[in-house]
N, C-alpha and C. Protein backbone atom coordinates (compact mmCIF):
# COMPACT_ATOMS: atom_id res chain seq x y z
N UNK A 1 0.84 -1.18 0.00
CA UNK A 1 0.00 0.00 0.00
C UNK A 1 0.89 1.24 0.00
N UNK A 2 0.31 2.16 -1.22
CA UNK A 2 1.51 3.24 -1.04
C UNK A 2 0.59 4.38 -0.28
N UNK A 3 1.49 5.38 -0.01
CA UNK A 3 1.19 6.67 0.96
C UNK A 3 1.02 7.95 0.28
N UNK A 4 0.50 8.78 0.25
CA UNK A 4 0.64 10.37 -0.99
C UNK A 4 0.47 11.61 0.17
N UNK A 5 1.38 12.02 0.09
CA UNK A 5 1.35 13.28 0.60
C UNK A 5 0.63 14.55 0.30
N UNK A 6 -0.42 14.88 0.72
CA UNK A 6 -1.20 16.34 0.62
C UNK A 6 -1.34 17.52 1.36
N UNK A 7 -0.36 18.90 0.69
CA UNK A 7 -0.65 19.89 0.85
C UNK A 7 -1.54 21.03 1.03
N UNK A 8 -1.46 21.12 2.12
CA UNK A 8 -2.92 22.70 1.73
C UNK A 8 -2.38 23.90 2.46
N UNK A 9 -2.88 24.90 2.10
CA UNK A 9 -2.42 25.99 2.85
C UNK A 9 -3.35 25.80 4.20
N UNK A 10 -2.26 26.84 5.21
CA UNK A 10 -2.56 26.92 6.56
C UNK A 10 -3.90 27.11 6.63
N UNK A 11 -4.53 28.44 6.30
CA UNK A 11 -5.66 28.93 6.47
C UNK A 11 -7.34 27.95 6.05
N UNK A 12 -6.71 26.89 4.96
CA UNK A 12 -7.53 25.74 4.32
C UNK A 12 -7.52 25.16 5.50
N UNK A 13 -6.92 24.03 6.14
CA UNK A 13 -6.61 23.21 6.72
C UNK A 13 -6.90 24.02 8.60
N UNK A 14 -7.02 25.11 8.68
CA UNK A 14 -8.10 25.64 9.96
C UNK A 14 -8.96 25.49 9.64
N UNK A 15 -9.49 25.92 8.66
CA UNK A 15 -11.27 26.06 8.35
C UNK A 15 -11.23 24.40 8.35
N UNK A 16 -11.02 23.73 7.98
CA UNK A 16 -11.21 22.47 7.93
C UNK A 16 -11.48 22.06 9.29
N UNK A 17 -10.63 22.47 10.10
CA UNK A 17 -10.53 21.67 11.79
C UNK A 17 -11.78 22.66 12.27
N UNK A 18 -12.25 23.27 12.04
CA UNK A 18 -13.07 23.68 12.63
C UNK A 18 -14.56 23.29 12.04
N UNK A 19 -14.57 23.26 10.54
CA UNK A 19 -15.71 22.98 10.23
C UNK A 19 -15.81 21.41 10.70
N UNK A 20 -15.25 20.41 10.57
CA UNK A 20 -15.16 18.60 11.61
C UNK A 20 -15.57 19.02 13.05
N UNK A 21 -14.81 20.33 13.71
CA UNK A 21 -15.71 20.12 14.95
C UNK A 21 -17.07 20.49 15.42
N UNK A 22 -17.60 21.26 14.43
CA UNK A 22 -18.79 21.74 13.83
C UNK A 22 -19.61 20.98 14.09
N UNK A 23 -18.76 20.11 12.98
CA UNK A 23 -19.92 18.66 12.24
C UNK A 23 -20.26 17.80 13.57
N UNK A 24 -18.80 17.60 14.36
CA UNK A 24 -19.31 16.89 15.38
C UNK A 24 -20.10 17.43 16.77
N UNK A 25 -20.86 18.18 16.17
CA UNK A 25 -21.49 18.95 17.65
C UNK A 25 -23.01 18.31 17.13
N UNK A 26 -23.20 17.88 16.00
CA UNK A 26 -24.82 17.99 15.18
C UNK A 26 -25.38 16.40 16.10
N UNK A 27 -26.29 16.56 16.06
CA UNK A 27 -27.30 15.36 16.05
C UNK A 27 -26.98 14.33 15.65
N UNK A 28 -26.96 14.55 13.98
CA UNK A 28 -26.72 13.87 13.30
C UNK A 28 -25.40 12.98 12.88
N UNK A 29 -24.44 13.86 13.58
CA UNK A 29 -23.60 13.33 13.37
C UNK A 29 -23.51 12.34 14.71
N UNK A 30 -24.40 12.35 16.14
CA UNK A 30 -24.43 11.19 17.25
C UNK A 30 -25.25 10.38 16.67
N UNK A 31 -26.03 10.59 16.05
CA UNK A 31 -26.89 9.77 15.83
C UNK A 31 -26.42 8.59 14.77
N UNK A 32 -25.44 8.95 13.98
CA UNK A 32 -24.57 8.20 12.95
C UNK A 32 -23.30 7.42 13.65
N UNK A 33 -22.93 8.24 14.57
CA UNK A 33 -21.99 7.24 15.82
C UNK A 33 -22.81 6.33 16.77
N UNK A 34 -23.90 6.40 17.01
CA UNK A 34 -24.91 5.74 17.71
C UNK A 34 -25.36 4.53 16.75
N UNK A 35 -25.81 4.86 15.54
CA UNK A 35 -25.84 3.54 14.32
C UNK A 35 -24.89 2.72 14.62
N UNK A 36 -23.69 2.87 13.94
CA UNK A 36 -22.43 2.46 13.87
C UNK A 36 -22.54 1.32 14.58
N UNK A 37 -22.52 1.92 16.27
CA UNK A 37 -21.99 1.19 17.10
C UNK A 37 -23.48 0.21 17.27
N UNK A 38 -24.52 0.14 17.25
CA UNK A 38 -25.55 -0.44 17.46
C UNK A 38 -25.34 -1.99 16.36
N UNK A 39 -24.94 -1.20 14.80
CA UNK A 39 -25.39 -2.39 13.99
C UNK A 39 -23.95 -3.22 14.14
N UNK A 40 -22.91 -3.04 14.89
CA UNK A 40 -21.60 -3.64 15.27
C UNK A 40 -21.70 -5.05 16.23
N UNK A 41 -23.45 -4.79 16.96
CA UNK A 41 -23.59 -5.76 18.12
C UNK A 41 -24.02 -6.83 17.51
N UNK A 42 -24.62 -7.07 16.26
CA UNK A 42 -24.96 -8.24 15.71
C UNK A 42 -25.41 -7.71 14.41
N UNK A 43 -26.18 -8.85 13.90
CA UNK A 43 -26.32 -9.39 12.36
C UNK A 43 -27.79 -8.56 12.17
N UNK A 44 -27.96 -7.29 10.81
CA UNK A 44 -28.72 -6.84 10.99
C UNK A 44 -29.05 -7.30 9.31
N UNK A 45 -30.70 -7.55 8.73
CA UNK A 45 -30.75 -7.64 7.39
C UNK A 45 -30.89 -6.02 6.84
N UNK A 46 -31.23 -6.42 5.47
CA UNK A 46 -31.39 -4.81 5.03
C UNK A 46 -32.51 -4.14 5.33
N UNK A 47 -33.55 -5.02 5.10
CA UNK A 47 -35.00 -4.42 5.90
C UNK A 47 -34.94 -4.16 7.36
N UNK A 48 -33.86 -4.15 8.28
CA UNK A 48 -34.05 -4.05 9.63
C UNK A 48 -33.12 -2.95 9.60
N UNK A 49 -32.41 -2.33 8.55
CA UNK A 49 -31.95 -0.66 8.76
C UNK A 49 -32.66 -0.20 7.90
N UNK A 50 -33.75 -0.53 7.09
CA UNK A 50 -34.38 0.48 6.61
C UNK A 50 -34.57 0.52 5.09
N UNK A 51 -34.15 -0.55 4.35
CA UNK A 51 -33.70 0.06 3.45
C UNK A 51 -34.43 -0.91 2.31
């Protein structure tokens, strides 16, 4: 597996860390860590997330 190095300017790469901690303040985004970890405990079909 190879590795690639990516550049951004300073000012990119703040807005970035801030807009992720943003994201992680939402609902939605517990509510998608709350999935996660729920369908991790066992065997779920597709009709039992919804879909």
């Amino acid at each position: 597996m190879t590795t690639a190095t990516v550049t951004v300017p300073r000012s990119t790469f703040e807005h970035m860390v801030i807009e992720l901690e943003t994201l992680r303040r939402t609902d939605l985004y517990k509510r998608l860590l709350e999935f996660t970890g729920n369908i991790q405990r066992k065997k779920f079909s597709r009709a039992d997330l919804g879909f």
